[in-house]
PDB file of N, CA and C in Angstrom:
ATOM      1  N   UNK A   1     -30.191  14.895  17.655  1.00  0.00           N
ATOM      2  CA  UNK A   1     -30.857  15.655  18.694  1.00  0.00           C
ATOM      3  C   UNK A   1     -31.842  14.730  19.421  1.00  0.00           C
ATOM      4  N   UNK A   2     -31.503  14.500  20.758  1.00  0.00           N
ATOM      5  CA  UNK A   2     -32.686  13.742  21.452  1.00  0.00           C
ATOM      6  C   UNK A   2     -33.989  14.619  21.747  1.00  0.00           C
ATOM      7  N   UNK A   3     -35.189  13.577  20.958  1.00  0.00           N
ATOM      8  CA  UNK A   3     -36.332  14.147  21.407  1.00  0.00           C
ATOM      9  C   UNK A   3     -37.209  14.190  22.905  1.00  0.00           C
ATOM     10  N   UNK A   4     -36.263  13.717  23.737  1.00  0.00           N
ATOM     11  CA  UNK A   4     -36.991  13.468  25.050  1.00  0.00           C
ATOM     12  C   UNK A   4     -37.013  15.033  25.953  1.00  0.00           C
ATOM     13  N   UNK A   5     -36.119  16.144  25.191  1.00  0.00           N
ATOM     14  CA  UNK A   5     -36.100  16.800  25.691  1.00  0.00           C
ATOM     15  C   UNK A   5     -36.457  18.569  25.257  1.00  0.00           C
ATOM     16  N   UNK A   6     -37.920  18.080  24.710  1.00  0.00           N
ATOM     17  CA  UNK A   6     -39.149  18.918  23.703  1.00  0.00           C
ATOM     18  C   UNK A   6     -39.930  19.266  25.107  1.00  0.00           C
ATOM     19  N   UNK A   7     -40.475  20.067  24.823  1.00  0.00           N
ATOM     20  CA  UNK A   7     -41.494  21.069  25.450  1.00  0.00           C
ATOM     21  C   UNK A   7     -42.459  21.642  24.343  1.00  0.00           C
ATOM     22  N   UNK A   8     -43.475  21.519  24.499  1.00  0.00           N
ATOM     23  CA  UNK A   8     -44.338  21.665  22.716  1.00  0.00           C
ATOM     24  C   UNK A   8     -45.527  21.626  23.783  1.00  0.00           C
ATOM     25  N   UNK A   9     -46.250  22.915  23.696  1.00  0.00           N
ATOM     26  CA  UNK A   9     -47.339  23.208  24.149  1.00  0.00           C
ATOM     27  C   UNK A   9     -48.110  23.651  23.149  1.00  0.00           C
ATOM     28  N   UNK A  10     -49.210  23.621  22.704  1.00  0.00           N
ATOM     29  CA  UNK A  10     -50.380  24.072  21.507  1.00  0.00           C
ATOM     30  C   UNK A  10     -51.585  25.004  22.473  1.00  0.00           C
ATOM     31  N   UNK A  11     -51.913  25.745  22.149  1.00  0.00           N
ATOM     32  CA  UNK A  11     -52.800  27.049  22.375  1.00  0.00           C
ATOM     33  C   UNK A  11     -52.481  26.452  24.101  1.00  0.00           C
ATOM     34  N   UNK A  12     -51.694  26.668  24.891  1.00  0.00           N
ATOM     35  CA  UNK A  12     -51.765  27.173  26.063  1.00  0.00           C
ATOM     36  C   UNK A  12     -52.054  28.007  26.523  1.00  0.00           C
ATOM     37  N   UNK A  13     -52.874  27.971  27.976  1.00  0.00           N
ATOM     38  CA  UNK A  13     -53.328  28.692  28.287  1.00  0.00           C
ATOM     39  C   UNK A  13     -53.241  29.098  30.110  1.00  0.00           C
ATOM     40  N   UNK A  14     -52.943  30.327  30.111  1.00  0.00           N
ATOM     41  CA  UNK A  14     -52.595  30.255  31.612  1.00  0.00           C
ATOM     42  C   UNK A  14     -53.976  29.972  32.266  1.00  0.00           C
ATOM     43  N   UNK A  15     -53.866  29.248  33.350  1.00  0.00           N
ATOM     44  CA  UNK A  15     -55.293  29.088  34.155  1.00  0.00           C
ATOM     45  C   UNK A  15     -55.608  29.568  34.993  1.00  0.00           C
ATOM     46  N   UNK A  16     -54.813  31.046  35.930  1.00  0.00           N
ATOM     47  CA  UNK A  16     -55.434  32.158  36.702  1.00  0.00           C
ATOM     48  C   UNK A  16     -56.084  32.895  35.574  1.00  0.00           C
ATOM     49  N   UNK A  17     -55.138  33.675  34.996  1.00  0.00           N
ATOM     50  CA  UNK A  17     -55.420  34.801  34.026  1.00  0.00           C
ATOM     51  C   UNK A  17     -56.859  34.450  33.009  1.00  0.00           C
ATOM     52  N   UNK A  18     -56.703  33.321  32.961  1.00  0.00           N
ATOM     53  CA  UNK A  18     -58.131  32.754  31.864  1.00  0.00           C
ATOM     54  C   UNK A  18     -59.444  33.028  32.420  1.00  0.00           C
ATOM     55  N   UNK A  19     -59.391  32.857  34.244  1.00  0.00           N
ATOM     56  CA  UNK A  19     -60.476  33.287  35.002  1.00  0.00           C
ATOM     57  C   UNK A  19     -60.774  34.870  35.370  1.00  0.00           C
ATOM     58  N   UNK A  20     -59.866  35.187  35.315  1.00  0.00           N
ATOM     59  CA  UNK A  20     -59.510  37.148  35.463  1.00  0.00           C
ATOM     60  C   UNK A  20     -60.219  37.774  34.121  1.00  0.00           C
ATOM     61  N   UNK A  21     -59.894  37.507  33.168  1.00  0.00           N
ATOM     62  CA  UNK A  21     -60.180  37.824  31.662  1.00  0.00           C
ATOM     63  C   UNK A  21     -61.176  37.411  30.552  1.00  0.00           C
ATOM     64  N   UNK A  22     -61.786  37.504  30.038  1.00  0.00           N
ATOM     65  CA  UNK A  22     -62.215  36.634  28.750  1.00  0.00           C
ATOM     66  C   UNK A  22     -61.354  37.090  27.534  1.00  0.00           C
ATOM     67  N   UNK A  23     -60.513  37.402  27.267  1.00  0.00           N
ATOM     68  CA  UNK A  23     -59.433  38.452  26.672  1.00  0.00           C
ATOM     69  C   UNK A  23     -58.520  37.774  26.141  1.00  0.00           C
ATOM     70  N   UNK A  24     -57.710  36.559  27.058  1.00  0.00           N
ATOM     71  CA  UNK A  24     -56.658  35.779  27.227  1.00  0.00           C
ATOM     72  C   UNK A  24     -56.529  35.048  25.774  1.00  0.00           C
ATOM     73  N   UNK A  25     -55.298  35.493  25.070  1.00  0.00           N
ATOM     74  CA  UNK A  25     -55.298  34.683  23.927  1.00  0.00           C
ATOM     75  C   UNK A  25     -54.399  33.322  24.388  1.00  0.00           C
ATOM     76  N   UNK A  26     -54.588  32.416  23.837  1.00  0.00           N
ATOM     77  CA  UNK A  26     -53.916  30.814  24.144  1.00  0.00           C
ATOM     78  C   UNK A  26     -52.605  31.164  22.997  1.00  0.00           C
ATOM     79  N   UNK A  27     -51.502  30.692  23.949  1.00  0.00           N
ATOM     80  CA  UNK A  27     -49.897  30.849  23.433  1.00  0.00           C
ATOM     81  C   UNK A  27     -48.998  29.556  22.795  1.00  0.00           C
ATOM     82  N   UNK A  28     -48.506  28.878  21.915  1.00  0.00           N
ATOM     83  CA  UNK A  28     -47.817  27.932  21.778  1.00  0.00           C
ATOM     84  C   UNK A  28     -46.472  28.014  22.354  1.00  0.00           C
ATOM     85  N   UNK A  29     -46.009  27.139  23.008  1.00  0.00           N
ATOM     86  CA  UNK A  29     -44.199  27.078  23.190  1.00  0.00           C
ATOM     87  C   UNK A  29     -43.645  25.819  22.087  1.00  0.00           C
ATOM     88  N   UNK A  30     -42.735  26.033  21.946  1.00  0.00           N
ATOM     89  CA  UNK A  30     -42.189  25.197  20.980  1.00  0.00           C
ATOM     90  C   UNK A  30     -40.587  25.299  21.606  1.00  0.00           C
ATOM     91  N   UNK A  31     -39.687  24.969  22.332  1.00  0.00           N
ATOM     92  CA  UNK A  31     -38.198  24.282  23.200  1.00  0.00           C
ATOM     93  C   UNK A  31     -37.668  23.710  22.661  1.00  0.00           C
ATOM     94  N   UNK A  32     -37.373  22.996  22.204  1.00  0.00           N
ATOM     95  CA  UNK A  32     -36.176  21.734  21.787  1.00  0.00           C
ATOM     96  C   UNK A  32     -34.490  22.360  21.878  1.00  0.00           C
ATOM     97  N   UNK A  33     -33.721  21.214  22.513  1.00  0.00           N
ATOM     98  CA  UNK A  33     -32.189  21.446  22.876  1.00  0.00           C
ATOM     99  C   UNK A  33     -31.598  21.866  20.964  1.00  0.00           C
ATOM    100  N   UNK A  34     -30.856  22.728  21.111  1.00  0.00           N
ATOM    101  CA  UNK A  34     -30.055  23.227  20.307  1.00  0.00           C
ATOM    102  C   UNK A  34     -29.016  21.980  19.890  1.00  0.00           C
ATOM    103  N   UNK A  35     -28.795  21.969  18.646  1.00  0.00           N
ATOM    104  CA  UNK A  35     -27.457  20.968  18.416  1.00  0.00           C
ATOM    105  C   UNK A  35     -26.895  20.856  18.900  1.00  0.00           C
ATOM    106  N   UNK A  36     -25.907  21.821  19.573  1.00  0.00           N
ATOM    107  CA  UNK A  36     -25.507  21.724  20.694  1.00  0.00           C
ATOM    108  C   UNK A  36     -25.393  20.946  22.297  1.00  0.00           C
ATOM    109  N   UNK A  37     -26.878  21.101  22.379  1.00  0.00           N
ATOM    110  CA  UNK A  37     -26.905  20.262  23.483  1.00  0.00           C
ATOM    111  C   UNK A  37     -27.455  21.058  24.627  1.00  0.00           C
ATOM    112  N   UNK A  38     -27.234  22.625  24.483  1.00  0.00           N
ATOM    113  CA  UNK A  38     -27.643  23.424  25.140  1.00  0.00           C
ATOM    114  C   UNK A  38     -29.506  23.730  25.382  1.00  0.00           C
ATOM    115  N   UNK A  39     -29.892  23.565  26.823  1.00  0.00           N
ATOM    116  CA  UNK A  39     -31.307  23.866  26.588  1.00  0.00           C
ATOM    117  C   UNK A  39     -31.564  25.462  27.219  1.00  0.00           C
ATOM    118  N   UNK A  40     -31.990  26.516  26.358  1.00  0.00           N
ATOM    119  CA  UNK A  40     -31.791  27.699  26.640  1.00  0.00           C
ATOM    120  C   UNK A  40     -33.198  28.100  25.859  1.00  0.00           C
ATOM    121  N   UNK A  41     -33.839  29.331  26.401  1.00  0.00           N
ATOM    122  CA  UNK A  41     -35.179  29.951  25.807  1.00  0.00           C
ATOM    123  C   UNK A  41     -35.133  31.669  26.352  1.00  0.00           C
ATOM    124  N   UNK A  42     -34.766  32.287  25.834  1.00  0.00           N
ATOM    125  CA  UNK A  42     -34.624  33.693  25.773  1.00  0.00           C
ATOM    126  C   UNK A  42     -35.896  34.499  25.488  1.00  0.00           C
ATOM    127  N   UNK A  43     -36.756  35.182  26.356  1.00  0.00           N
ATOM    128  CA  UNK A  43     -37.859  36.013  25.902  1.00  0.00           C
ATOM    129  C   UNK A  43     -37.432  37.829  26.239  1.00  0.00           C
ATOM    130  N   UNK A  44     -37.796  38.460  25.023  1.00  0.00           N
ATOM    131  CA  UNK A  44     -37.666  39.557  25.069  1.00  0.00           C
ATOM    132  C   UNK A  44     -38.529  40.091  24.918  1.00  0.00           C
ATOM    133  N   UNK A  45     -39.240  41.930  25.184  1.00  0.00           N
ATOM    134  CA  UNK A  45     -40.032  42.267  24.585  1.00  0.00           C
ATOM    135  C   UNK A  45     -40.487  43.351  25.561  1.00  0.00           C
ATOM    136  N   UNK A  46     -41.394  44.461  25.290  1.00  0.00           N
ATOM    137  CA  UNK A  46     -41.578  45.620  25.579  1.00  0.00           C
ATOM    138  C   UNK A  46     -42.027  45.791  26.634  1.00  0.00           C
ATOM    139  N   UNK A  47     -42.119  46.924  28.143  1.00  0.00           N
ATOM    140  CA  UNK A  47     -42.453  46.118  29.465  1.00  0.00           C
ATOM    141  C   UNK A  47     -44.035  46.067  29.589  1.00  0.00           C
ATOM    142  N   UNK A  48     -44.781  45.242  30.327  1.00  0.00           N
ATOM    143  CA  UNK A  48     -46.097  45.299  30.248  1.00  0.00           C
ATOM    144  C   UNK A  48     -46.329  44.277  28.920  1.00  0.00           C
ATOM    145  N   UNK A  49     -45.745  43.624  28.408  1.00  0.00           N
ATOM    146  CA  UNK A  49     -45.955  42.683  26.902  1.00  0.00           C
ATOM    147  C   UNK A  49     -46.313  41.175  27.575  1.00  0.00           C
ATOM    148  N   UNK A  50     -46.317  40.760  28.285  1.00  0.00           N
ATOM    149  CA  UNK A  50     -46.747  39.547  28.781  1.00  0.00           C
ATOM    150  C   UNK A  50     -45.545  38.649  28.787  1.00  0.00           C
ATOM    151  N   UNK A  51     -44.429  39.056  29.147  1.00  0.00           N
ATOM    152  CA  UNK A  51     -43.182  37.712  29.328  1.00  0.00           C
ATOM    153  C   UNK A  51     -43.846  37.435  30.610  1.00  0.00           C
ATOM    154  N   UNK A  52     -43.830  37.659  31.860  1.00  0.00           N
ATOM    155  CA  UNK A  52     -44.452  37.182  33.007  1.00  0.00           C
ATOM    156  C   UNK A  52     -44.989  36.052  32.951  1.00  0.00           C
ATOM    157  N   UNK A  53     -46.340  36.436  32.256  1.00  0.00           N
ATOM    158  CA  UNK A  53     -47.417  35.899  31.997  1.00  0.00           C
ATOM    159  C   UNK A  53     -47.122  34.434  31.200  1.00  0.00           C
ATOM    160  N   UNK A  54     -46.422  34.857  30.160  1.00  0.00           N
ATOM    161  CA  UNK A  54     -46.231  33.117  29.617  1.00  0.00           C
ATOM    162  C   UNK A  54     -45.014  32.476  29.983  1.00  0.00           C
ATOM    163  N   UNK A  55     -44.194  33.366  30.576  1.00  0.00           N
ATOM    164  CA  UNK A  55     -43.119  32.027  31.356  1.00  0.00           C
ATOM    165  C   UNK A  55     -44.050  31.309  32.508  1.00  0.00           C
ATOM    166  N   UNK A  56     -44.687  32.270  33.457  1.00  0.00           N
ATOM    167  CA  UNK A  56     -45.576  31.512  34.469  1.00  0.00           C
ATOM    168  C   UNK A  56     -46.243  30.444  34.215  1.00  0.00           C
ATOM    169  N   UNK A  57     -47.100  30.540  32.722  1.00  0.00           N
ATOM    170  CA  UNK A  57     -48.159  29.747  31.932  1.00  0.00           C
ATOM    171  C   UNK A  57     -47.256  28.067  31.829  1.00  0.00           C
ATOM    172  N   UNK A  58     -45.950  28.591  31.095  1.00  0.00           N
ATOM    173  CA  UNK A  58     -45.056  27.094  30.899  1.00  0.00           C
ATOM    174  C   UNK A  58     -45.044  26.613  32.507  1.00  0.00           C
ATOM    175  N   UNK A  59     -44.831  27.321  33.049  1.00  0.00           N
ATOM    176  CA  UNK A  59     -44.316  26.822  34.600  1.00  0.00           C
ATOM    177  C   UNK A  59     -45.397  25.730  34.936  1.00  0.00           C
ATOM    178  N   UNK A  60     -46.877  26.656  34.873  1.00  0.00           N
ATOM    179  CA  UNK A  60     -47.447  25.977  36.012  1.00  0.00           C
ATOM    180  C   UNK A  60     -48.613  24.841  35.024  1.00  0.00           C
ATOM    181  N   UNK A  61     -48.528  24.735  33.849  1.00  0.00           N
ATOM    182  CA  UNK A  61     -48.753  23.660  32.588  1.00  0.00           C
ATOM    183  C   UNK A  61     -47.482  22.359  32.660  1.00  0.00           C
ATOM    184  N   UNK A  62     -46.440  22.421  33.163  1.00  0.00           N
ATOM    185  CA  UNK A  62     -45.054  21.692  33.283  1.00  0.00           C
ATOM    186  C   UNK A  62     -45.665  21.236  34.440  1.00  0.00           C
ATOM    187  N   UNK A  63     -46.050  21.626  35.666  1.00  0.00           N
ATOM    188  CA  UNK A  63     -45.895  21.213  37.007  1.00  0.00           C
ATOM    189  C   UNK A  63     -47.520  20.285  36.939  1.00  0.00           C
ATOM    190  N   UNK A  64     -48.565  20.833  36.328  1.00  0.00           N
ATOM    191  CA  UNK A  64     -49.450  20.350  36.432  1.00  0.00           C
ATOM    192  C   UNK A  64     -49.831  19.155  35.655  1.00  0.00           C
ATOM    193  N   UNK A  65     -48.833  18.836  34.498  1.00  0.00           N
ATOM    194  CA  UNK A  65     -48.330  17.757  33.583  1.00  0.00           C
ATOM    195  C   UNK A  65     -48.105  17.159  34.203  1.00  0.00           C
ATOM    196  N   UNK A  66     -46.726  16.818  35.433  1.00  0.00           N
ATOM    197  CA  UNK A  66     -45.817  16.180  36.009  1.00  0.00           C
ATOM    198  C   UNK A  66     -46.785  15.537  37.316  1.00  0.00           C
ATOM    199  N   UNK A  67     -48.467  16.581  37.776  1.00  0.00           N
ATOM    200  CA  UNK A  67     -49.148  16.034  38.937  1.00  0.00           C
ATOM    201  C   UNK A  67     -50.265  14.608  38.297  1.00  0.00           C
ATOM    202  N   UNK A  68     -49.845  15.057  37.047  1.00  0.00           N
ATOM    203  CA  UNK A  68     -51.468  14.049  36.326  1.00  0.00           C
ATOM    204  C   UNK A  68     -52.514  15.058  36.355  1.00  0.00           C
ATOM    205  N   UNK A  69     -52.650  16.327  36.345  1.00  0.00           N
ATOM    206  CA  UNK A  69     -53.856  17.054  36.379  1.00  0.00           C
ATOM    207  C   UNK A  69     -53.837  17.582  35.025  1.00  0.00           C
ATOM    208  N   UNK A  70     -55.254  18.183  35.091  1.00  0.00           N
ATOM    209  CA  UNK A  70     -55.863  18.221  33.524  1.00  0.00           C
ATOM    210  C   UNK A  70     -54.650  19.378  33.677  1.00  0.00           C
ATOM    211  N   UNK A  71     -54.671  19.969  32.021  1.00  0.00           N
ATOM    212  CA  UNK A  71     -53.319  20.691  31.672  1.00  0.00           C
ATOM    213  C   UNK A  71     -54.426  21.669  30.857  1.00  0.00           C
ATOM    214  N   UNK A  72     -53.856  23.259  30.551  1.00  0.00           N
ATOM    215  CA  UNK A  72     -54.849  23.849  29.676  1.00  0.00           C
ATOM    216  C   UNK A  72     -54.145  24.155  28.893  1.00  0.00           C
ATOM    217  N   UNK A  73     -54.442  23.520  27.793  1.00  0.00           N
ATOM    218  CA  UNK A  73     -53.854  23.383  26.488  1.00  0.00           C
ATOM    219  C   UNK A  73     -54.520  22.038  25.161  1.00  0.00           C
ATOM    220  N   UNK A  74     -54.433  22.735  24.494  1.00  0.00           N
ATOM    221  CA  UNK A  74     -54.841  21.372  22.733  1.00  0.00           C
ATOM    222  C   UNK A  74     -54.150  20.831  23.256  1.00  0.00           C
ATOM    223  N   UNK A  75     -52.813  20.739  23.187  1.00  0.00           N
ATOM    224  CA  UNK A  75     -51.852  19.503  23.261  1.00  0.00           C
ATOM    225  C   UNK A  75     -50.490  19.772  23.896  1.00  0.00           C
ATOM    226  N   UNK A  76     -50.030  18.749  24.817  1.00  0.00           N
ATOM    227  CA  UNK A  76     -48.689  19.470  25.667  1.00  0.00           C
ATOM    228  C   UNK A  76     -47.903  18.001  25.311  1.00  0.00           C
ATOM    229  N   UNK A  77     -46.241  18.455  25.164  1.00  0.00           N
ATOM    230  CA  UNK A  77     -45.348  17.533  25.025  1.00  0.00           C
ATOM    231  C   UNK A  77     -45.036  18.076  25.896  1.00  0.00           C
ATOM    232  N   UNK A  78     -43.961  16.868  27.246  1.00  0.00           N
ATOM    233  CA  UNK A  78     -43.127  17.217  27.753  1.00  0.00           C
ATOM    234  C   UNK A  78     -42.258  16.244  28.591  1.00  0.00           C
ATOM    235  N   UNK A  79     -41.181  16.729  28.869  1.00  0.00           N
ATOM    236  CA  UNK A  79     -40.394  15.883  29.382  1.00  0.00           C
ATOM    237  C   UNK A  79     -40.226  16.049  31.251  1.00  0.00           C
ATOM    238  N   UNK A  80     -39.834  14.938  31.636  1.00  0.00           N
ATOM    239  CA  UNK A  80     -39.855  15.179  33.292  1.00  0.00           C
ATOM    240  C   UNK A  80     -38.858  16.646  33.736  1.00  0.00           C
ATOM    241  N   UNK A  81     -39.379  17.352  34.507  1.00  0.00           N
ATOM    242  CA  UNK A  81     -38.847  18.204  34.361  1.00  0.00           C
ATOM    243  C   UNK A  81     -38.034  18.268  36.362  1.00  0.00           C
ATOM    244  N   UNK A  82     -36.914  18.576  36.398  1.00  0.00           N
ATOM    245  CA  UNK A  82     -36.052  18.571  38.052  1.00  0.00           C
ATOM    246  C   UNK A  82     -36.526  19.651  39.077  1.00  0.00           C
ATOM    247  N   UNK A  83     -36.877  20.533  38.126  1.00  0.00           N
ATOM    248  CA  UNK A  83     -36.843  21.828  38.594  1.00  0.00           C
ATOM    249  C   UNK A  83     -37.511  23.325  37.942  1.00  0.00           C
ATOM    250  N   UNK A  84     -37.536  24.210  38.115  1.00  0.00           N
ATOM    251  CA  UNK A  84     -37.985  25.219  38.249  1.00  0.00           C
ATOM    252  C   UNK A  84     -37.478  26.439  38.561  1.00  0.00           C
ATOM    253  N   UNK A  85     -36.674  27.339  37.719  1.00  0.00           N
ATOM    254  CA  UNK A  85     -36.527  28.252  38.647  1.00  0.00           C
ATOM    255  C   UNK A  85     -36.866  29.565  37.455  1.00  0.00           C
ATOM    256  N   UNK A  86     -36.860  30.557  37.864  1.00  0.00           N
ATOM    257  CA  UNK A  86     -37.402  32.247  37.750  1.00  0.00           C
ATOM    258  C   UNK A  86     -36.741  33.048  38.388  1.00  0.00           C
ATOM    259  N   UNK A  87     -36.584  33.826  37.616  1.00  0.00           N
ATOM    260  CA  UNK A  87     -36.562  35.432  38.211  1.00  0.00           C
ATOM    261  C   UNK A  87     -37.210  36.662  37.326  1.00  0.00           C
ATOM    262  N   UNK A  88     -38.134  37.000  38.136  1.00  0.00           N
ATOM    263  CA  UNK A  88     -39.311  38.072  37.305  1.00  0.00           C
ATOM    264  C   UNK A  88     -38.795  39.467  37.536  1.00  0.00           C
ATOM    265  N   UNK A  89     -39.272  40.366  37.172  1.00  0.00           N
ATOM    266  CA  UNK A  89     -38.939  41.591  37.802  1.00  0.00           C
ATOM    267  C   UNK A  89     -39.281  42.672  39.288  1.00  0.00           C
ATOM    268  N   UNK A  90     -38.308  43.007  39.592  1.00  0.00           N
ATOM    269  CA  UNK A  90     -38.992  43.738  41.301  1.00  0.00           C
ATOM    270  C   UNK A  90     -40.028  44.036  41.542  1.00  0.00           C
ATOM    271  N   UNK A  91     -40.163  44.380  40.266  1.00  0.00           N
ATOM    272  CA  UNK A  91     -41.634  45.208  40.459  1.00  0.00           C
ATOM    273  C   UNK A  91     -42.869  44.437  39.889  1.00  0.00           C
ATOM    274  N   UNK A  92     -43.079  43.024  39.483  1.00  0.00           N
ATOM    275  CA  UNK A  92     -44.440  42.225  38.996  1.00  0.00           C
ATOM    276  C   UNK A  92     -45.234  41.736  39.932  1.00  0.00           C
ATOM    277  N   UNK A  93     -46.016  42.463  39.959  1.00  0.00           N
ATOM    278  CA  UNK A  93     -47.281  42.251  40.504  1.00  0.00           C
ATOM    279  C   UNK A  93     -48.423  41.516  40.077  1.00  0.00           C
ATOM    280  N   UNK A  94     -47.689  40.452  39.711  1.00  0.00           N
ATOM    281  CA  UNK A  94     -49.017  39.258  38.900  1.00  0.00           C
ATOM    282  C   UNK A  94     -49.397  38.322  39.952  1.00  0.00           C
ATOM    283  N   UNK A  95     -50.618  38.052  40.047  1.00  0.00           N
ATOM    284  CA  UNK A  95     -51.246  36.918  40.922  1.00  0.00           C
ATOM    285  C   UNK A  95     -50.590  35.495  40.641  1.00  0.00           C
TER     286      UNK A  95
END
């Protein structure tokens, strides 16, 4: 399994929501490609549960990695990343 293609974030933390809240608990991601070869990350969970919230968090911790800007997080692994893409639901109304 090549390690170049880890994503390992430690207490991340989204950096709108952190200013909105004092509330905000810090999230770990942990990614790595499947034996396979396949890179895939599936979030499920009840509506209003915060998937939004921490796919956004990886997003904009990845992009802000890739600018050289401070990152909010203990510790971020990551690899260069091409791209970006999402699809949230019709109805999310997150800043």
């Amino acid at each position: 399994m090549d390690n170049f293609y880890r994503v390992v974030i430690k207490e991340g933390r989204h950096p709108i929501i952190e200013l909105l809240t004092d509330q905000f608990v810090p999230k770990d991601t942990s990614m790595e490609p499947m034996k396979d070869g396949h890179k895939c990350m599936i979030l499920t969970g009840p509506n209003m549960g915060g998937k939004t919230s921490y796919s956004r968090q990886v997003a904009l911790i990845s992009i802000m990695a890739q600018l050289g800007s401070f990152v909010p997080a203990q510790s971020a692994t990551l690899y260069p990343f091409d791209g970006i893409f999402t699809r949230m639901g019709a109805q999310d109304d997150v800043m």
